[in-house]
PDB file of N, CA and C in Angstrom:
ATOM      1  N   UNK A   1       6.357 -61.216  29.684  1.00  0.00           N
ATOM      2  CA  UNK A   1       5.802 -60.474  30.769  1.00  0.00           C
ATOM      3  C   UNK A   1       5.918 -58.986  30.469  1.00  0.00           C
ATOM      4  N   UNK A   2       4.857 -58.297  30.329  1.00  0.00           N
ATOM      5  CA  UNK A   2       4.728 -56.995  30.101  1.00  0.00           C
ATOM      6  C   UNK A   2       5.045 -56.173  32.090  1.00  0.00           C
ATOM      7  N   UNK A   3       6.271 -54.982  31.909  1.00  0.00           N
ATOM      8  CA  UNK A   3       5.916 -54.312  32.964  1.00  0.00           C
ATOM      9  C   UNK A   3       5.302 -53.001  32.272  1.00  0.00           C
ATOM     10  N   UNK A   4       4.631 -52.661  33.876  1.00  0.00           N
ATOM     11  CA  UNK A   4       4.027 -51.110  33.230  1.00  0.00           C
ATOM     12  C   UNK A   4       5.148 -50.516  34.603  1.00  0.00           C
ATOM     13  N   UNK A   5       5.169 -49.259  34.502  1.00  0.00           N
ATOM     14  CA  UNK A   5       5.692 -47.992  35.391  1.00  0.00           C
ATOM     15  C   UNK A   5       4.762 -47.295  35.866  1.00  0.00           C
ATOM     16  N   UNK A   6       4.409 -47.070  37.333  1.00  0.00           N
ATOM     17  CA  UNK A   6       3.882 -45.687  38.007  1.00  0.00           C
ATOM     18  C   UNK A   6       3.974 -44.933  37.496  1.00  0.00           C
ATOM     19  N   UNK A   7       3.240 -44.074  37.524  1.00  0.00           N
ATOM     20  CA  UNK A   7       3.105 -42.599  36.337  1.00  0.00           C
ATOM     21  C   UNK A   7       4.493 -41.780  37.298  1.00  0.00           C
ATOM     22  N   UNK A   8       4.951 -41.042  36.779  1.00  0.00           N
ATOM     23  CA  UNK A   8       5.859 -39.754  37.544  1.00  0.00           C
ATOM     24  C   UNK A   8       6.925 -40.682  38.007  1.00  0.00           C
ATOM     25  N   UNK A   9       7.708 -42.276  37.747  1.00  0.00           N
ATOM     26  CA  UNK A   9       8.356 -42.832  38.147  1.00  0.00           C
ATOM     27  C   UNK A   9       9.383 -43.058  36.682  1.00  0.00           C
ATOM     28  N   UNK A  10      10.579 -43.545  37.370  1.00  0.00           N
ATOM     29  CA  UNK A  10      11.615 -43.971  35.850  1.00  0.00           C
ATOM     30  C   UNK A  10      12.442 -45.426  37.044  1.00  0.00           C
ATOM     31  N   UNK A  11      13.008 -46.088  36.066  1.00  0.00           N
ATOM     32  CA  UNK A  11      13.481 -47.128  35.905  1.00  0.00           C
ATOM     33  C   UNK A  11      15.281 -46.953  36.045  1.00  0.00           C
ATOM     34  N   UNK A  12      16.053 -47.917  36.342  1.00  0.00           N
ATOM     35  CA  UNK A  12      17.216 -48.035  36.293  1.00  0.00           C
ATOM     36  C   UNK A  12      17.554 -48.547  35.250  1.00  0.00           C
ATOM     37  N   UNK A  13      18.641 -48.849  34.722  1.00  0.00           N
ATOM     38  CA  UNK A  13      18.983 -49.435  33.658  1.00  0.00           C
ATOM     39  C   UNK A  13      18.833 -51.125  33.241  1.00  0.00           C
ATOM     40  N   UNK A  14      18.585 -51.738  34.237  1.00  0.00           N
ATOM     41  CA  UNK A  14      18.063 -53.150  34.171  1.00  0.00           C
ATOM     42  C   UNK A  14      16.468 -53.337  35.132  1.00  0.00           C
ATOM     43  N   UNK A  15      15.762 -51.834  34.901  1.00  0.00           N
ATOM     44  CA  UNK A  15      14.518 -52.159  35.184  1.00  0.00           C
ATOM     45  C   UNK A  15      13.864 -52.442  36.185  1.00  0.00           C
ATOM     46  N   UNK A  16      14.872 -52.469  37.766  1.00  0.00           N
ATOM     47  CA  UNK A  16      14.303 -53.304  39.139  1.00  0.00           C
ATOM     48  C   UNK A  16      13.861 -52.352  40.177  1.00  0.00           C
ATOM     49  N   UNK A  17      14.918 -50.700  39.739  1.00  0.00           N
ATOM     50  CA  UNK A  17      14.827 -49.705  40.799  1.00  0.00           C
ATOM     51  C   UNK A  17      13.676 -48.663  40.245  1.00  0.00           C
ATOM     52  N   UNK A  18      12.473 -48.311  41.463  1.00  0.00           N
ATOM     53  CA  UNK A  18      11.401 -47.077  40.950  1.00  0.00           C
ATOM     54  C   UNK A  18      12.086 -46.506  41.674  1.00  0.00           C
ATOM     55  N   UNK A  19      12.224 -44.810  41.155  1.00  0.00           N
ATOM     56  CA  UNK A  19      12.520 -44.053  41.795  1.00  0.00           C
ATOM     57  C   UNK A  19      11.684 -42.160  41.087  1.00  0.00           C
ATOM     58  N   UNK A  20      11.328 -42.080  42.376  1.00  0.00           N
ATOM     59  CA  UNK A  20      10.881 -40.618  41.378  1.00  0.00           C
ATOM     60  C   UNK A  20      11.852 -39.920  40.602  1.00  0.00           C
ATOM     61  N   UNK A  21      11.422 -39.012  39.949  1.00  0.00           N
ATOM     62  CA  UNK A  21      12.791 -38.391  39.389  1.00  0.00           C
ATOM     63  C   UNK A  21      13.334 -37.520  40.017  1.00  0.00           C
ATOM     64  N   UNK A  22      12.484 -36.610  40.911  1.00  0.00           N
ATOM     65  CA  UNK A  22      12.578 -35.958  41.962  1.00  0.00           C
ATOM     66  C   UNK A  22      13.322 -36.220  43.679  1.00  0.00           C
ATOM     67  N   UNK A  23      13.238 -37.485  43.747  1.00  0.00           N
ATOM     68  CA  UNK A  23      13.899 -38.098  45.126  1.00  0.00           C
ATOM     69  C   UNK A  23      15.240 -37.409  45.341  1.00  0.00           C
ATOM     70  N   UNK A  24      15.593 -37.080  46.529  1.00  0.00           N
ATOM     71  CA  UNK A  24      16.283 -37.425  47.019  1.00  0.00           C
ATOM     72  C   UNK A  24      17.867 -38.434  46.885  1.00  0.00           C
ATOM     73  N   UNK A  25      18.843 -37.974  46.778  1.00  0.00           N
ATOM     74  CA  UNK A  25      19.766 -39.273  46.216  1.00  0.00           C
ATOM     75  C   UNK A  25      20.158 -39.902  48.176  1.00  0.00           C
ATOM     76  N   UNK A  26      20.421 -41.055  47.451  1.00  0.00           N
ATOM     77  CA  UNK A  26      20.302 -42.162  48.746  1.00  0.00           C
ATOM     78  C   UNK A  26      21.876 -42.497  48.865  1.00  0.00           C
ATOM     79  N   UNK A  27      22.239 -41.516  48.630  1.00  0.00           N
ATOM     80  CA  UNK A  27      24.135 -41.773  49.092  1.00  0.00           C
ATOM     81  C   UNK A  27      24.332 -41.124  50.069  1.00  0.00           C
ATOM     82  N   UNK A  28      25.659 -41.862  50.868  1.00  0.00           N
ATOM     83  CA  UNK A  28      26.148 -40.974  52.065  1.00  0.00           C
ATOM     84  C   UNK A  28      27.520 -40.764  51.961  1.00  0.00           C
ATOM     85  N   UNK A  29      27.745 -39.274  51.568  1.00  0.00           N
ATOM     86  CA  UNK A  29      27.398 -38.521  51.604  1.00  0.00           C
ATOM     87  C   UNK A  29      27.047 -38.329  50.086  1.00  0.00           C
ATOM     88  N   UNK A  30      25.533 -37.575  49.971  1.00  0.00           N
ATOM     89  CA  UNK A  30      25.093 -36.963  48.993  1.00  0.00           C
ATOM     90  C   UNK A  30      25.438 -36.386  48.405  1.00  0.00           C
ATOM     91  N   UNK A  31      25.272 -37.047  46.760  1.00  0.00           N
ATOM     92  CA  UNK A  31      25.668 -36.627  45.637  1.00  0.00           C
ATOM     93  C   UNK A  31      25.465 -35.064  45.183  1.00  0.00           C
ATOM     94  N   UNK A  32      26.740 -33.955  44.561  1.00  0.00           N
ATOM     95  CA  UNK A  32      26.268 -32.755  43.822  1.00  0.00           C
ATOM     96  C   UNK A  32      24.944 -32.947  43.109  1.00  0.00           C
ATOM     97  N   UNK A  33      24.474 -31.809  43.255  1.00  0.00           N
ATOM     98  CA  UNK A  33      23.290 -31.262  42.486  1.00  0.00           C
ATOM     99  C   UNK A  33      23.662 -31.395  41.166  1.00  0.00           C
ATOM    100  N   UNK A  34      22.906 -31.240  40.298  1.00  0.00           N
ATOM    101  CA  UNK A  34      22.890 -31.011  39.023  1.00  0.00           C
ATOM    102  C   UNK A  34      23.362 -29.527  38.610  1.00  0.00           C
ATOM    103  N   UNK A  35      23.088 -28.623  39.290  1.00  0.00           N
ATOM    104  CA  UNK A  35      23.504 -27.471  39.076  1.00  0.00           C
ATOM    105  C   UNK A  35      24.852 -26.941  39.978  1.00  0.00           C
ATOM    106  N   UNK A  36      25.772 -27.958  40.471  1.00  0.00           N
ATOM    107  CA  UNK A  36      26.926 -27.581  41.391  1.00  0.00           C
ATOM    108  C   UNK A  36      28.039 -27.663  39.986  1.00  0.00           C
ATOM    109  N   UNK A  37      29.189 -26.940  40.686  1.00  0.00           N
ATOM    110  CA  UNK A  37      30.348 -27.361  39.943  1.00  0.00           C
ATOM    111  C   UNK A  37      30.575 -28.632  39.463  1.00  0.00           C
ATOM    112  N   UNK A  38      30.413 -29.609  40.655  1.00  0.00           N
ATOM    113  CA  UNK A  38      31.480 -30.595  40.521  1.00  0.00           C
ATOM    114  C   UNK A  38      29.856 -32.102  40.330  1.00  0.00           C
ATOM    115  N   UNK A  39      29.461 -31.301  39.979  1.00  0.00           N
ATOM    116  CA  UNK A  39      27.915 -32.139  39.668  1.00  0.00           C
ATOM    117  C   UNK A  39      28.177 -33.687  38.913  1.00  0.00           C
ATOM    118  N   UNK A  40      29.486 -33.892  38.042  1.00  0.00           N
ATOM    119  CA  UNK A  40      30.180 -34.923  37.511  1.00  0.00           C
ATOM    120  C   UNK A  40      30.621 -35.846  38.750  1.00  0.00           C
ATOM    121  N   UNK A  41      30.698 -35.680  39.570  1.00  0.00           N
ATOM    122  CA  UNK A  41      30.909 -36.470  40.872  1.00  0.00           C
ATOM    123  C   UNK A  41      29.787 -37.306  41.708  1.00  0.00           C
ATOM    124  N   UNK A  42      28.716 -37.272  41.124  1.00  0.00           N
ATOM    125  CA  UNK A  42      27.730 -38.125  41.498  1.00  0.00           C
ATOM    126  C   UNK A  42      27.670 -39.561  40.944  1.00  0.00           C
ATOM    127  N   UNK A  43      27.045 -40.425  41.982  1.00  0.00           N
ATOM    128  CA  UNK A  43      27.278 -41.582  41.607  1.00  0.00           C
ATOM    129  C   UNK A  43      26.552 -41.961  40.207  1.00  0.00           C
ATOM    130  N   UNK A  44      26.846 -42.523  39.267  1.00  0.00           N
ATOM    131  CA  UNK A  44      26.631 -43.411  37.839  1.00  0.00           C
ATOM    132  C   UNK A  44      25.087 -44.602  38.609  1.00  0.00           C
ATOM    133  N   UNK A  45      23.929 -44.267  37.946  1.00  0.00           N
ATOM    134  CA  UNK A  45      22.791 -45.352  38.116  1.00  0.00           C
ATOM    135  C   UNK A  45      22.512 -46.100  37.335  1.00  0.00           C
ATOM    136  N   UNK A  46      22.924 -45.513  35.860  1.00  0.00           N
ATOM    137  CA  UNK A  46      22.838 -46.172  34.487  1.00  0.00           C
ATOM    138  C   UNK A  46      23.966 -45.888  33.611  1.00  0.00           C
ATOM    139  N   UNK A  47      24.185 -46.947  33.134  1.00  0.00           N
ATOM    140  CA  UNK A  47      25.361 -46.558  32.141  1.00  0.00           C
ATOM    141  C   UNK A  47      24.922 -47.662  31.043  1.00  0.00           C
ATOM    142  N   UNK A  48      25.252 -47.232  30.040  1.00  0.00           N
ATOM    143  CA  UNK A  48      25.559 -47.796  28.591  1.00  0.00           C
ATOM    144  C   UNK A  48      26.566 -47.702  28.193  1.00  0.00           C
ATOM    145  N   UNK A  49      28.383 -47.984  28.349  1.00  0.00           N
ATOM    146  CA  UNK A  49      29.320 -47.595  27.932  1.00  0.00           C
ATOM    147  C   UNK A  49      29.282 -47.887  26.232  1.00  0.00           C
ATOM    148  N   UNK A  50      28.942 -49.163  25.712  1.00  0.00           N
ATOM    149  CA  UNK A  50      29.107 -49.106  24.386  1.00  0.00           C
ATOM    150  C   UNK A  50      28.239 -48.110  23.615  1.00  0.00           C
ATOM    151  N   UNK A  51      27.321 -47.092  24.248  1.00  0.00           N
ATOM    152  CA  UNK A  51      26.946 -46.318  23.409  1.00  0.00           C
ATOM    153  C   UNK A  51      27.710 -45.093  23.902  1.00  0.00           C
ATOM    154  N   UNK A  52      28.040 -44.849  24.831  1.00  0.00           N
ATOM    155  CA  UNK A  52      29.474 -43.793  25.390  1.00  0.00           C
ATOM    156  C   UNK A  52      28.611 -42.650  26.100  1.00  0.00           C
ATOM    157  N   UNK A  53      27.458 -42.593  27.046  1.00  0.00           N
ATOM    158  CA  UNK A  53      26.972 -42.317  28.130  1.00  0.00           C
ATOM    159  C   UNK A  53      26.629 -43.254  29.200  1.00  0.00           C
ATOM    160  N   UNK A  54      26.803 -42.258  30.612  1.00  0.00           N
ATOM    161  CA  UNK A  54      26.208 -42.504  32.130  1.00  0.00           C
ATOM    162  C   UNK A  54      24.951 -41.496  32.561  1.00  0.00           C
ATOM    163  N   UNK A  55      24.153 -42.346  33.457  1.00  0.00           N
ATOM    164  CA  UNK A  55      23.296 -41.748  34.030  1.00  0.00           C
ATOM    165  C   UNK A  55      23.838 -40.943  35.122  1.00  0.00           C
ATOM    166  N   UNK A  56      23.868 -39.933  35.430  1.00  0.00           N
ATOM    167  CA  UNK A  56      24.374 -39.933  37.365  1.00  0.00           C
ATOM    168  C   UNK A  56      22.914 -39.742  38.219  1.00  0.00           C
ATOM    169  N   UNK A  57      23.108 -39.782  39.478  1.00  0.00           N
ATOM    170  CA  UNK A  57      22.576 -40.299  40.168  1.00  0.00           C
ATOM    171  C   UNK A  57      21.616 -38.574  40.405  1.00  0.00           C
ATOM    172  N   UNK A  58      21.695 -37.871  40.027  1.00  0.00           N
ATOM    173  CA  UNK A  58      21.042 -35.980  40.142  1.00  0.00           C
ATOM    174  C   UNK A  58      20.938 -35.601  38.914  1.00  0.00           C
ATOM    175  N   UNK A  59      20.731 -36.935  38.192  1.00  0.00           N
ATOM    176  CA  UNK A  59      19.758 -36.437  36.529  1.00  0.00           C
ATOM    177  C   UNK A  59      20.569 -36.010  35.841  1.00  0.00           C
ATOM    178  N   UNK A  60      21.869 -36.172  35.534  1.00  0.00           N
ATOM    179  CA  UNK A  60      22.853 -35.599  34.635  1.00  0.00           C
ATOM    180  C   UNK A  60      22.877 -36.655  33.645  1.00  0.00           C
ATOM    181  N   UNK A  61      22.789 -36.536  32.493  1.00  0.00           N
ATOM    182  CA  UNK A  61      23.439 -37.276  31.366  1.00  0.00           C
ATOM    183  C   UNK A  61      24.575 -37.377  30.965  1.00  0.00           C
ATOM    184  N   UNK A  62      25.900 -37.996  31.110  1.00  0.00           N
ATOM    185  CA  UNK A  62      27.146 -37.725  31.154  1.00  0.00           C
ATOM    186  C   UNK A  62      28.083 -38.272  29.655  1.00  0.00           C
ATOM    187  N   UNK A  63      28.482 -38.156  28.603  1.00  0.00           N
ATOM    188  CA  UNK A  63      28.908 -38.644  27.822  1.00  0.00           C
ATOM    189  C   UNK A  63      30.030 -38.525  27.867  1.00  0.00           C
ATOM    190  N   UNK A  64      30.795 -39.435  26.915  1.00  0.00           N
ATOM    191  CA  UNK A  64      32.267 -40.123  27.166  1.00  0.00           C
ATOM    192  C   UNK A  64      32.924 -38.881  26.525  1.00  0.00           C
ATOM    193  N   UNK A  65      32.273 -38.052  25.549  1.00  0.00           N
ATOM    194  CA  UNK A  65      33.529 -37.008  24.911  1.00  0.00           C
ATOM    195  C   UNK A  65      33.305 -35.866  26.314  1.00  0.00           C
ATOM    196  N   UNK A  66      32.702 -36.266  27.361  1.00  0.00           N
ATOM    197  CA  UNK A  66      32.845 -35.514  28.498  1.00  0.00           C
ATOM    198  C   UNK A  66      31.198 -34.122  28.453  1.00  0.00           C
ATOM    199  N   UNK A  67      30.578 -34.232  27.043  1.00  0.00           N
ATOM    200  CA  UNK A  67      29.621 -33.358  27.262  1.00  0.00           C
ATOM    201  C   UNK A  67      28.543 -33.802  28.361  1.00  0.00           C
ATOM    202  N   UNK A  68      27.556 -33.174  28.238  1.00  0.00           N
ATOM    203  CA  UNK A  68      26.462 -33.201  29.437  1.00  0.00           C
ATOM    204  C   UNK A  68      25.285 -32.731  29.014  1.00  0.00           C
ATOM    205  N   UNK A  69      23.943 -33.570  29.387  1.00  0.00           N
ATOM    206  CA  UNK A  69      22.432 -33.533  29.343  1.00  0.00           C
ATOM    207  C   UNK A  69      22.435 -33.119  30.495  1.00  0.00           C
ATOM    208  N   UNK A  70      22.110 -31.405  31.208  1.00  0.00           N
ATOM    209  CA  UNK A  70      21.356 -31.372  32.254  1.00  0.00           C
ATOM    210  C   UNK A  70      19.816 -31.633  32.552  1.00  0.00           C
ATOM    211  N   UNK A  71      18.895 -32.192  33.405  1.00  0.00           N
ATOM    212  CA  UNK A  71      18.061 -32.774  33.750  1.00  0.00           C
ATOM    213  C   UNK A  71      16.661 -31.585  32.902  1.00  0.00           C
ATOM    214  N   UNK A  72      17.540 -30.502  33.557  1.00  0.00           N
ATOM    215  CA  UNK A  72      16.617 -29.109  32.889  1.00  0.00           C
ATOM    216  C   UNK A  72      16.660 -29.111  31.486  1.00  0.00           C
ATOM    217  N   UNK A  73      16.970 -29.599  30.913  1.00  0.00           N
ATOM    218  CA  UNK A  73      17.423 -29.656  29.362  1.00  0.00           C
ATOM    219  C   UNK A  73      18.609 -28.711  28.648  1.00  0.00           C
ATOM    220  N   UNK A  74      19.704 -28.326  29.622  1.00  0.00           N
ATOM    221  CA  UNK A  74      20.335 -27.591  28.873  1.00  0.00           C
ATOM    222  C   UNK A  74      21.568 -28.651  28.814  1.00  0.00           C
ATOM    223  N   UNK A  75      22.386 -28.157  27.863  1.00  0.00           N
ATOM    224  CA  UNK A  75      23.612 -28.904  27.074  1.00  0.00           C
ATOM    225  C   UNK A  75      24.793 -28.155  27.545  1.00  0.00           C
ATOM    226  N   UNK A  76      25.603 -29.448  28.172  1.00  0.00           N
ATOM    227  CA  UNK A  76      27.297 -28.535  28.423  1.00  0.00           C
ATOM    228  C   UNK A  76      28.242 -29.411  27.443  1.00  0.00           C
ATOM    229  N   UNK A  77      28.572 -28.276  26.667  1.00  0.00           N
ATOM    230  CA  UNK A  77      29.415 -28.666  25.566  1.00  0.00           C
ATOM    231  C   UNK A  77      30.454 -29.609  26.344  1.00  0.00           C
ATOM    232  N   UNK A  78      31.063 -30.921  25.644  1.00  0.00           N
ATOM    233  CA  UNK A  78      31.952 -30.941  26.145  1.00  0.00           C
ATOM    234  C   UNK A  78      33.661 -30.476  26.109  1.00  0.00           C
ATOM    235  N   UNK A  79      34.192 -30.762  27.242  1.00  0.00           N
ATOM    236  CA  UNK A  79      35.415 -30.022  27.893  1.00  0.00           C
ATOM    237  C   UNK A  79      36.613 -31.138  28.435  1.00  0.00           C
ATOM    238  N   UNK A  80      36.688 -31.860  27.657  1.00  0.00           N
ATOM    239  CA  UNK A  80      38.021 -32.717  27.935  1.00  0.00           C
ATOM    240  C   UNK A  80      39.189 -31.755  27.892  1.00  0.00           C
ATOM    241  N   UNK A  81      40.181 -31.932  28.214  1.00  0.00           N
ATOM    242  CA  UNK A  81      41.407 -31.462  28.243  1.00  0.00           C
ATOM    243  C   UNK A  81      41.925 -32.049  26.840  1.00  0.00           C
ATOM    244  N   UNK A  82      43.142 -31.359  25.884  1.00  0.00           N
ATOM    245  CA  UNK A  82      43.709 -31.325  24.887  1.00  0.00           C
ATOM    246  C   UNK A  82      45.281 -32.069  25.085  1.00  0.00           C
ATOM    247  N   UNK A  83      45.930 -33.201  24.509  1.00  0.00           N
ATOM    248  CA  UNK A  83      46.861 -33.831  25.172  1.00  0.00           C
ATOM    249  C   UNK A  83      47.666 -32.872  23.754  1.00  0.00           C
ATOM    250  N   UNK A  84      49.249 -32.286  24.579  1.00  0.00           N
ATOM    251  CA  UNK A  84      50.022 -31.929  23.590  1.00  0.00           C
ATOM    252  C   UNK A  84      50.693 -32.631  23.645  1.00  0.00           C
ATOM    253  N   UNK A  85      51.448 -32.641  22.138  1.00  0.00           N
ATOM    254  CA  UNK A  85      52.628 -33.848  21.849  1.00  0.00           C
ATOM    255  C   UNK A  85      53.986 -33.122  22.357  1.00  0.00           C
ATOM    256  N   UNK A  86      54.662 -33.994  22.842  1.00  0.00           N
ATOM    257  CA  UNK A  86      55.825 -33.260  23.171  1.00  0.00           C
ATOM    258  C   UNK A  86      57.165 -33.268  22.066  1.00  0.00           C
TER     259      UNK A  86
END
């Protein structure tokens, strides 16, 4: 079975949810923006852990070494914290 997609629409990670890319997030209370501080606090829509990114739910690309795909296309290096040995 071939699906097609609405033009200006994207898919969830198993294919069932249309959602513009533009919408609205459907949490209560609503998820940070993409451009807030704490923008890492939005809910996860897609994830692939064995490839070591999440979707969040305000277009962030989130990867496990903690960097970031903003929606706009810019890149936040990532920023884990450094464990010292004692």
């Amino acid at each position: 079975m071939r699906r097609t997609t609405p033009p200006g629409t994207t898919t969830n990670d198993v294919g069932s949810a249309w959602r513009l890319p533009n919408s609205p997030c459907p949490h209560t209370p609503t998820c940070p923006s993409a451009s807030s501080p704490d923008r890492e606090a939005a809910h996860t829509v897609a994830g692939r852990p064995e490839q070591g990114w999440s979707l969040l739910c305000n277009g962030v690309l989130l990867f496990e070494d903690t960097g970031e795909l903003l929606p706009d296309g810019q890149v936040i290096a990532p920023h884990r914290t450094l464990a010292i040995a004692a």
